[in-house]
N, C-alpha and C. Protein backbone atom coordinates (compact mmCIF):
# COMPACT_ATOMS: atom_id res chain seq x y z
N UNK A 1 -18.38 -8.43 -0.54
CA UNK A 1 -17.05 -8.19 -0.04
C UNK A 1 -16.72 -6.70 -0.19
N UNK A 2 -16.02 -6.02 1.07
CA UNK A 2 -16.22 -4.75 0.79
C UNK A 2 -14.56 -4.62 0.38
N UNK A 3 -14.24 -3.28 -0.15
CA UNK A 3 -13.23 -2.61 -0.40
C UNK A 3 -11.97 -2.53 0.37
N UNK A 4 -10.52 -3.17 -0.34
CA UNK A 4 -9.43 -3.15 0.93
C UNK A 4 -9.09 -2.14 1.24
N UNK A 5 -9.13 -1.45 2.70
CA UNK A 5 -7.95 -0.65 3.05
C UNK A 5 -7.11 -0.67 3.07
N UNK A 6 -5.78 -1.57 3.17
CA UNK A 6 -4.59 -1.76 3.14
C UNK A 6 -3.93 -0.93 2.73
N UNK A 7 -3.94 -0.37 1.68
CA UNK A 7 -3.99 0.45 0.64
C UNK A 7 -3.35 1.97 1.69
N UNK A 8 -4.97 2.74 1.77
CA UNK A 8 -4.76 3.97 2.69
C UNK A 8 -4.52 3.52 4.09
N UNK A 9 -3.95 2.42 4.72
CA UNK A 9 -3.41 2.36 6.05
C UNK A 9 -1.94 2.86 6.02
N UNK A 10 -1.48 1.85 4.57
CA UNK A 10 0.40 1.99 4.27
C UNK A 10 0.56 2.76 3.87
N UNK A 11 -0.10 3.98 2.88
CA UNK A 11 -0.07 5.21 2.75
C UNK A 11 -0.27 6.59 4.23
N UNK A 12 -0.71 5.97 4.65
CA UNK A 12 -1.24 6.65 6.39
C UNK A 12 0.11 6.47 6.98
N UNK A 13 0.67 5.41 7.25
CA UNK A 13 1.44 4.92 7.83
C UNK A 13 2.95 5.29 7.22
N UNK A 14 3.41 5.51 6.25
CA UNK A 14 4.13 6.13 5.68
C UNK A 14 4.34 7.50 5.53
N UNK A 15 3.50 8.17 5.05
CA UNK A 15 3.31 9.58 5.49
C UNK A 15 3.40 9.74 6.66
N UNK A 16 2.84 9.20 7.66
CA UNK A 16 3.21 9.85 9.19
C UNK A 16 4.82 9.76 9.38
N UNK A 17 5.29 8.80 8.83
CA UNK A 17 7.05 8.27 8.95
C UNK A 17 7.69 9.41 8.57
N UNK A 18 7.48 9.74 7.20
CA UNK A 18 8.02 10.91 6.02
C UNK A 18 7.70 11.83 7.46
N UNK A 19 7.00 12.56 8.22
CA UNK A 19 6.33 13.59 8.28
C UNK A 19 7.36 13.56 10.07
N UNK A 20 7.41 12.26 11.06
CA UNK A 20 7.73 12.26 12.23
C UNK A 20 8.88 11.42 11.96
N UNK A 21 9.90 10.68 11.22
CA UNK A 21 11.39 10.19 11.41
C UNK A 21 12.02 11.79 11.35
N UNK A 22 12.19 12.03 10.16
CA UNK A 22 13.33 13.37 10.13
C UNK A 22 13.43 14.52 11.65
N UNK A 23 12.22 14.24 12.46
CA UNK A 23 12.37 15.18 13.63
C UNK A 23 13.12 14.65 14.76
N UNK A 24 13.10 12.88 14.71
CA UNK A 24 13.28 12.51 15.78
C UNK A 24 15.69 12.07 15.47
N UNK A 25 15.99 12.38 16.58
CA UNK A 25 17.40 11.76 16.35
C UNK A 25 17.92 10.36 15.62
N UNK A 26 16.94 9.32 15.75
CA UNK A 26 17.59 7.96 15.89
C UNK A 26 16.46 7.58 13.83
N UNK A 27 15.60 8.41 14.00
CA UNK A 27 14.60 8.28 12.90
C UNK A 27 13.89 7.28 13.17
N UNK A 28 13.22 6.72 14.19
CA UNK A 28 12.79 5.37 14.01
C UNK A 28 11.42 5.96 15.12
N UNK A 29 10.32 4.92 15.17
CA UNK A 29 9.11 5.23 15.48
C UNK A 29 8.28 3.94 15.99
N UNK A 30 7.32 3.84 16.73
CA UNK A 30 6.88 2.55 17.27
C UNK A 30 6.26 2.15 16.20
N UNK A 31 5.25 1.09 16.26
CA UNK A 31 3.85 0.50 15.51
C UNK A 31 2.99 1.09 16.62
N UNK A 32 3.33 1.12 18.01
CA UNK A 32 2.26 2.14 18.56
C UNK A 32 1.89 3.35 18.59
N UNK A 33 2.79 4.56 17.94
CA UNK A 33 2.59 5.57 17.93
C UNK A 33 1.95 5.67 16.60
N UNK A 34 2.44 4.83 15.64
CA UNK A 34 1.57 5.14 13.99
C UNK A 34 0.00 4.61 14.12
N UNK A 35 0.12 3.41 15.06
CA UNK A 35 -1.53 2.95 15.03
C UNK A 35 -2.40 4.01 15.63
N UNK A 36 -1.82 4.99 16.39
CA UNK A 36 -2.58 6.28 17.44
C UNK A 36 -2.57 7.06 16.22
N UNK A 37 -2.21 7.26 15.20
CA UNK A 37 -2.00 8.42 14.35
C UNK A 37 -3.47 7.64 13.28
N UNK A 38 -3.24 6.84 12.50
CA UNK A 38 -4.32 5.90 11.80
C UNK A 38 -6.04 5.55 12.72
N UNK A 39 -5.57 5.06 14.03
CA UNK A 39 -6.13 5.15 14.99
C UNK A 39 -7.00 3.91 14.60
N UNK A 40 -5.93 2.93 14.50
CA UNK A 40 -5.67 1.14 14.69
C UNK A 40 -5.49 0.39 15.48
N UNK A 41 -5.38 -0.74 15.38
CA UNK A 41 -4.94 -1.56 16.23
C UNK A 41 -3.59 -1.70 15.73
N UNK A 42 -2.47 -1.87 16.78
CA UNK A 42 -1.10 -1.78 16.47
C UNK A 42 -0.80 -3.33 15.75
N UNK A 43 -1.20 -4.32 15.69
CA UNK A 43 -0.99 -5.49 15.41
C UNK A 43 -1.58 -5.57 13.56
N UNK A 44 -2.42 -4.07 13.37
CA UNK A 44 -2.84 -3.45 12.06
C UNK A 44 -1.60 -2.73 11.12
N UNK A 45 -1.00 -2.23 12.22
CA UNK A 45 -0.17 -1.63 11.93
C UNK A 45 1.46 -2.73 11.32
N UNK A 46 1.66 -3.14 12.13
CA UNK A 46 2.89 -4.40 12.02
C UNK A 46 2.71 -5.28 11.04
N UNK A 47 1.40 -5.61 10.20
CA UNK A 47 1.19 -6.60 9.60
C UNK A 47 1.81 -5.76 8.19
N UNK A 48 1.05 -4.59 8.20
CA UNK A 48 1.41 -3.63 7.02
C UNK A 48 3.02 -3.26 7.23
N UNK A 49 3.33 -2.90 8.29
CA UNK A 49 4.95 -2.48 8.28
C UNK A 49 5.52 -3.84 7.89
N UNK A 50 5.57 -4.59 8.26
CA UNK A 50 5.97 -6.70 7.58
C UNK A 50 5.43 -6.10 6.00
N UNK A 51 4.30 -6.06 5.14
CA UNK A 51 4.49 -5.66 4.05
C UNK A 51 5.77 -5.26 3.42
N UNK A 52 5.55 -3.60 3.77
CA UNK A 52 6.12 -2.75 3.37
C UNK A 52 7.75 -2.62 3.76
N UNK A 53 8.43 -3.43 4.73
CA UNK A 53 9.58 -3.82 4.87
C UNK A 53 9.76 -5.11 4.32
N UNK A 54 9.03 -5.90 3.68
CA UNK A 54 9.54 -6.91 2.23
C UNK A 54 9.39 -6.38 1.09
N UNK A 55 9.01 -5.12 0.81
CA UNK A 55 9.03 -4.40 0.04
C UNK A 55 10.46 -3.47 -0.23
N UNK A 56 10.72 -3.39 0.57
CA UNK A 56 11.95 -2.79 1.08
C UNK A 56 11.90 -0.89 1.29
N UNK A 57 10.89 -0.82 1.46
CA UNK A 57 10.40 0.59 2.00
C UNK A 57 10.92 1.06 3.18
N UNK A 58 10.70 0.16 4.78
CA UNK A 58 11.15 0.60 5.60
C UNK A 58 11.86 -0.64 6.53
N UNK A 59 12.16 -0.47 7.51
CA UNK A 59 13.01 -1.55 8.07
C UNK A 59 12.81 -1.70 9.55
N UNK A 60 12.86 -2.46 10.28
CA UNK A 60 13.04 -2.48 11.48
C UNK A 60 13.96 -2.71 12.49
N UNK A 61 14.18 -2.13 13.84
CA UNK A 61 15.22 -1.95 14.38
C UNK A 61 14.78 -2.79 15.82
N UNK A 62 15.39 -3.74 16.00
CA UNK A 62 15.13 -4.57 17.71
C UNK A 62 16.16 -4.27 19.06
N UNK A 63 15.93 -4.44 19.91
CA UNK A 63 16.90 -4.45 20.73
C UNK A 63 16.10 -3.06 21.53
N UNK A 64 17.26 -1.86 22.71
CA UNK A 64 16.84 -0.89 23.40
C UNK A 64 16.38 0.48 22.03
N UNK A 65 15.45 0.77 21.89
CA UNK A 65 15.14 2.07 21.24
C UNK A 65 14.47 1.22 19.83
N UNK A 66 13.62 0.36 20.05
CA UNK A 66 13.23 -0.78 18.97
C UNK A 66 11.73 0.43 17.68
N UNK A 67 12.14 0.07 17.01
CA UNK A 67 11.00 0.58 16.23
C UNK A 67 11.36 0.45 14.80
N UNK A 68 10.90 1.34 13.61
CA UNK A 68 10.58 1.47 12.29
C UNK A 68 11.50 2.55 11.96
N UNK A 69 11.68 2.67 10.57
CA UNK A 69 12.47 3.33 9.51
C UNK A 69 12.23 3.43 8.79
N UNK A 70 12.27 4.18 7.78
CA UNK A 70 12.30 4.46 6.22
C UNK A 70 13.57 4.29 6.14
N UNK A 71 13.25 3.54 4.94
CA UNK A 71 14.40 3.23 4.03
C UNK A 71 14.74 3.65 2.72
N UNK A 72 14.19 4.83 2.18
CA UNK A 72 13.87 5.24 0.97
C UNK A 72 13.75 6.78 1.18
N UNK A 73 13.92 7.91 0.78
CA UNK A 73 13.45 8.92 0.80
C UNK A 73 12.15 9.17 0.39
N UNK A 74 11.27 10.02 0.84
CA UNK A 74 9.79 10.10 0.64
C UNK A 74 9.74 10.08 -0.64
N UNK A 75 10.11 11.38 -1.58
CA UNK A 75 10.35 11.45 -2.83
C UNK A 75 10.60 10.48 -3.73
N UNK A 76 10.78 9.38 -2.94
CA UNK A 76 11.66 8.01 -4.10
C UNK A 76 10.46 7.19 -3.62
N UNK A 77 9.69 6.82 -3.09
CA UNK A 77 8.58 6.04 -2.57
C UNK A 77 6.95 6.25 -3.28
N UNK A 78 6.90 5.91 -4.63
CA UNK A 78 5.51 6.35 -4.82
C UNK A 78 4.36 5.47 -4.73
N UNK A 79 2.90 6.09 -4.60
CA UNK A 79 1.92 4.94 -4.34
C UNK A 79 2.01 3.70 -5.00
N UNK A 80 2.31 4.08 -6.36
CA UNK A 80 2.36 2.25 -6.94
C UNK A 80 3.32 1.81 -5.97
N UNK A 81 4.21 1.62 -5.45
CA UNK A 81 5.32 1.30 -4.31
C UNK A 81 4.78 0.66 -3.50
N UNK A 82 4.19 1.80 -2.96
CA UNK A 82 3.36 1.20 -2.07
C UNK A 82 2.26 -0.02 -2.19
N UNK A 83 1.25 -0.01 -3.17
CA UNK A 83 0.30 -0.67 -3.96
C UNK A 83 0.86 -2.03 -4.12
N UNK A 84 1.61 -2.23 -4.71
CA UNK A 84 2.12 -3.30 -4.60
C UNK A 84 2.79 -3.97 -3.56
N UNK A 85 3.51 -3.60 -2.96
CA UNK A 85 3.86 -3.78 -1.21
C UNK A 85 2.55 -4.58 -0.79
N UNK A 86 1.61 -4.20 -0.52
CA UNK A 86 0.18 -4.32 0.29
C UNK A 86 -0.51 -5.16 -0.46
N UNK A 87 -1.29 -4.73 -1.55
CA UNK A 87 -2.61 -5.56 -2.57
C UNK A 87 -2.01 -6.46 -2.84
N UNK A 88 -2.22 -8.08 -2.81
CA UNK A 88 -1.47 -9.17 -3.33
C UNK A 88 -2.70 -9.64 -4.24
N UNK A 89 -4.01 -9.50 -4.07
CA UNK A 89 -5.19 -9.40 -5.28
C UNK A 89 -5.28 -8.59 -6.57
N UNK A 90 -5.80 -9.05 -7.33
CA UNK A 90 -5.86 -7.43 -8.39
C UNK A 90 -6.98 -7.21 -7.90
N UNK A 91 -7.15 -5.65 -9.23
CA UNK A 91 -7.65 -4.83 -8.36
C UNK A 91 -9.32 -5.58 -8.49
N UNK A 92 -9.20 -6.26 -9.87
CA UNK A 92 -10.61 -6.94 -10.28
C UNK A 92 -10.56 -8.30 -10.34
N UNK A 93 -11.44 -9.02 -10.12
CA UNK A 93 -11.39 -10.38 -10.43
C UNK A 93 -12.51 -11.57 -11.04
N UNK A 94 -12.01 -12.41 -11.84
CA UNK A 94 -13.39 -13.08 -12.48
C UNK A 94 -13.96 -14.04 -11.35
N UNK A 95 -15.34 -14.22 -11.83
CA UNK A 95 -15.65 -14.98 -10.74
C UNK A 95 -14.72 -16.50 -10.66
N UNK A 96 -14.91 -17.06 -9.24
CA UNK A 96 -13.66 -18.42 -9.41
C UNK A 96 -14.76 -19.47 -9.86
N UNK A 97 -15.64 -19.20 -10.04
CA UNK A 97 -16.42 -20.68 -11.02
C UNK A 97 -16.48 -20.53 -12.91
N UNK A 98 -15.92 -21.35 -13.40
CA UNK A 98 -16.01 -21.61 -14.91
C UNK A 98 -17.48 -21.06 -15.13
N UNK A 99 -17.27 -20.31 -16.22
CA UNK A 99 -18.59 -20.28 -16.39
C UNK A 99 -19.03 -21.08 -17.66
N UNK A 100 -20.09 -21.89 -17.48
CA UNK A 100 -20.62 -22.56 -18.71
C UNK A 100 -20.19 -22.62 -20.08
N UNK A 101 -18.97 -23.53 -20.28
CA UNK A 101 -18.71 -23.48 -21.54
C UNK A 101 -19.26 -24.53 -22.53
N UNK A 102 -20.75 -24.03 -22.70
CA UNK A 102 -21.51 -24.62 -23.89
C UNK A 102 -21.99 -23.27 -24.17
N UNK A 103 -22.31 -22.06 -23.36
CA UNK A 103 -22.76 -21.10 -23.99
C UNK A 103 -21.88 -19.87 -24.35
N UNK A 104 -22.39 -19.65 -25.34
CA UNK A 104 -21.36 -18.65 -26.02
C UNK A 104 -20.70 -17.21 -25.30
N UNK A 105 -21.72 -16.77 -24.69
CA UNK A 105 -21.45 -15.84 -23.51
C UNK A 105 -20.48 -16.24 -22.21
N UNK A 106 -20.64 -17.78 -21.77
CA UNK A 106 -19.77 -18.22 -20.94
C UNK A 106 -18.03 -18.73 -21.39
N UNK A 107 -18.16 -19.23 -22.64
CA UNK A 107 -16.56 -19.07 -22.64
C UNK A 107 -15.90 -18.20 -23.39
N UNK A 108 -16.87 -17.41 -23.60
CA UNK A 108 -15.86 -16.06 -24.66
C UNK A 108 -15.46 -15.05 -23.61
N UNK A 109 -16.26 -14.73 -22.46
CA UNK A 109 -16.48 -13.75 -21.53
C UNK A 109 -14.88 -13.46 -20.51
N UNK A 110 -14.72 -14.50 -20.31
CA UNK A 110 -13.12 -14.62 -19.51
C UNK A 110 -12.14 -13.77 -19.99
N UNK A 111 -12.08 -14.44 -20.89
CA UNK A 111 -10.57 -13.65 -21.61
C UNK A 111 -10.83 -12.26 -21.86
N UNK A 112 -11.90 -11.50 -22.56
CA UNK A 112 -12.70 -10.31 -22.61
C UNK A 112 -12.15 -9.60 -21.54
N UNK A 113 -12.48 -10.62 -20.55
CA UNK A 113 -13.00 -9.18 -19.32
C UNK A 113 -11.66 -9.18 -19.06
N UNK A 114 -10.37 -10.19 -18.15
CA UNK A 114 -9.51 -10.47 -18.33
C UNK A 114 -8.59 -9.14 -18.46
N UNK A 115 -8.58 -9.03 -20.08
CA UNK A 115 -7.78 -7.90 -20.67
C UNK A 115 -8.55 -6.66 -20.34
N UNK A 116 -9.46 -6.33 -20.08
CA UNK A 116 -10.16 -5.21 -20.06
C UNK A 116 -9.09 -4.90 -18.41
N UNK A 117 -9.85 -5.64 -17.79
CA UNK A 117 -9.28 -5.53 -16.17
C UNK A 117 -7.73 -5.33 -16.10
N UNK A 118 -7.29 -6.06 -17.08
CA UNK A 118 -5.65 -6.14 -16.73
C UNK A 118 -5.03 -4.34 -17.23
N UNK A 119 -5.74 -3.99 -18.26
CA UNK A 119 -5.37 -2.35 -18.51
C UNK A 119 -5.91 -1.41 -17.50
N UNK A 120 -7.51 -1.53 -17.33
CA UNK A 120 -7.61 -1.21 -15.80
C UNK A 120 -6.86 -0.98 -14.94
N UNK A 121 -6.09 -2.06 -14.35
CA UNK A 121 -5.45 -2.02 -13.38
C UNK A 121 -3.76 -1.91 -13.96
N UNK A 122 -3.79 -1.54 -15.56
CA UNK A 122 -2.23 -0.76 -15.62
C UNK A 122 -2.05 0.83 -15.56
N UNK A 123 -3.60 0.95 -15.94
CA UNK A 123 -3.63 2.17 -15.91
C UNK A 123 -3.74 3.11 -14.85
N UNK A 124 -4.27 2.25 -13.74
CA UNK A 124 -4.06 2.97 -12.22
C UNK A 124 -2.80 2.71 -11.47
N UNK A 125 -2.19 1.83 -11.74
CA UNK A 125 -0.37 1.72 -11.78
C UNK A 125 0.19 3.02 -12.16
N UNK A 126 -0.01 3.32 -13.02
CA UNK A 126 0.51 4.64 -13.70
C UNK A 126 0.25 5.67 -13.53
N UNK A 127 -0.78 6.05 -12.60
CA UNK A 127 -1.45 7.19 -11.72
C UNK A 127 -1.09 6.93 -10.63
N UNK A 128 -1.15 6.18 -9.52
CA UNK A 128 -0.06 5.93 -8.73
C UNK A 128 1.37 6.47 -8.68
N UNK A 129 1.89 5.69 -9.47
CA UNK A 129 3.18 5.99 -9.81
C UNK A 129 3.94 7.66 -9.95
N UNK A 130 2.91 8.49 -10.40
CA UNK A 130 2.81 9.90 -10.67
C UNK A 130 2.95 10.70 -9.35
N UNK A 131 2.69 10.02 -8.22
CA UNK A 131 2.20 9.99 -6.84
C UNK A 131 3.30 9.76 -5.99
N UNK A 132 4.05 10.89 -5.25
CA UNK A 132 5.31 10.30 -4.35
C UNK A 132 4.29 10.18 -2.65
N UNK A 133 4.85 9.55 -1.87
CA UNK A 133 4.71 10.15 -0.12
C UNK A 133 5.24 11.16 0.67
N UNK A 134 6.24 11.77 -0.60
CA UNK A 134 6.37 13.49 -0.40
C UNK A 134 5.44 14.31 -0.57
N UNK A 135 4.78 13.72 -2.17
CA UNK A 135 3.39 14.63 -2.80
C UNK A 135 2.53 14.92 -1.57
N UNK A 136 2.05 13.22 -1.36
CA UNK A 136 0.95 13.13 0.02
C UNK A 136 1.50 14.30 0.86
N UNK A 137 2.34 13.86 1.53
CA UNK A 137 2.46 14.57 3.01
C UNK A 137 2.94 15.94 2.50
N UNK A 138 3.08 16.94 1.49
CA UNK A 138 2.91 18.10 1.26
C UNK A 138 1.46 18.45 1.29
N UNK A 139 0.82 17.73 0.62
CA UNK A 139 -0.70 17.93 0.41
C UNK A 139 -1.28 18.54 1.48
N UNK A 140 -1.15 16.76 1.99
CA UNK A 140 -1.85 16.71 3.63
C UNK A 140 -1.87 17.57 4.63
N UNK A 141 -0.71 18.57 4.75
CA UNK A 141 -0.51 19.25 6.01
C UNK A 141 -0.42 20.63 5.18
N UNK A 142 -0.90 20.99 4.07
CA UNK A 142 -0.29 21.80 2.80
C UNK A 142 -1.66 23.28 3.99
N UNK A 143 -1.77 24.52 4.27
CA UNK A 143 -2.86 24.91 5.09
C UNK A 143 -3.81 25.24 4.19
């Protein structure tokens, strides 16, 4: 199983927002113009904006002039934000079969790894977190 993108799509996809709402009058933007920017399929795009607007990141607008929003200032939006929005897996996982509990290696091993993984994945929470979609999109376009 390979590695999720989800991840750097809603980060892609956000940064382009941060980077093209503030220029435009109404602030709002298609799922087709961000999937041309990512260079997705727009139906890639919408699944992640549905994320990240139950997240309450950005929002959507229907009717004449229909599109996307931020709802947050870039600065107030950091990757853990995001991260969680998107990954509904952690980041590690035990295998889903019991492993042999007659041998000593098989039922001590769970809980072990378990906690190992669970700091793992607090500790990249917290590097994240350090991380706005202002940072990004300064970076990104930084010359």
């Amino acid at each position: 199983m390979g590695a999720s993108s989800r991840m750097t799509v809603a980060t892609h996809t956000l940064t382009w927002m941060a980077l093209v709402c503030p220029k435009r009058t109404d602030g709002i933007v298609t799922s087709d113009q961000i999937a041309d920017s990512v260079n997705t399929n727009p139906v890639v795009i919408r699944r992640t904006l549905g994320s990240l607007r139950d997240a309450g990141l950005v929002e959507s607008r229907r009717g004449q002039g229909a599109g996307w929003l931020l709802t947050r200032a870039p600065e107030s939006i950091t990757l853990r934000d995001v991260y969680l929005a998107v990954e509904h897996e952690p980041l590690l996982a035990l295998h889903p079969a019991t492993p042999n509990q007659k041998c000593p290696i098989g039922i001590g091993i769970p809980p072990v790894l378990r906690e190992a993984y669970d700091r793992a994945e607090e500790s990249m929470k917290r590097e994240l977190a350090a991380v706005t979609i202002a940072d990004v999109l300064r970076e990104t376009v930084a010359p």
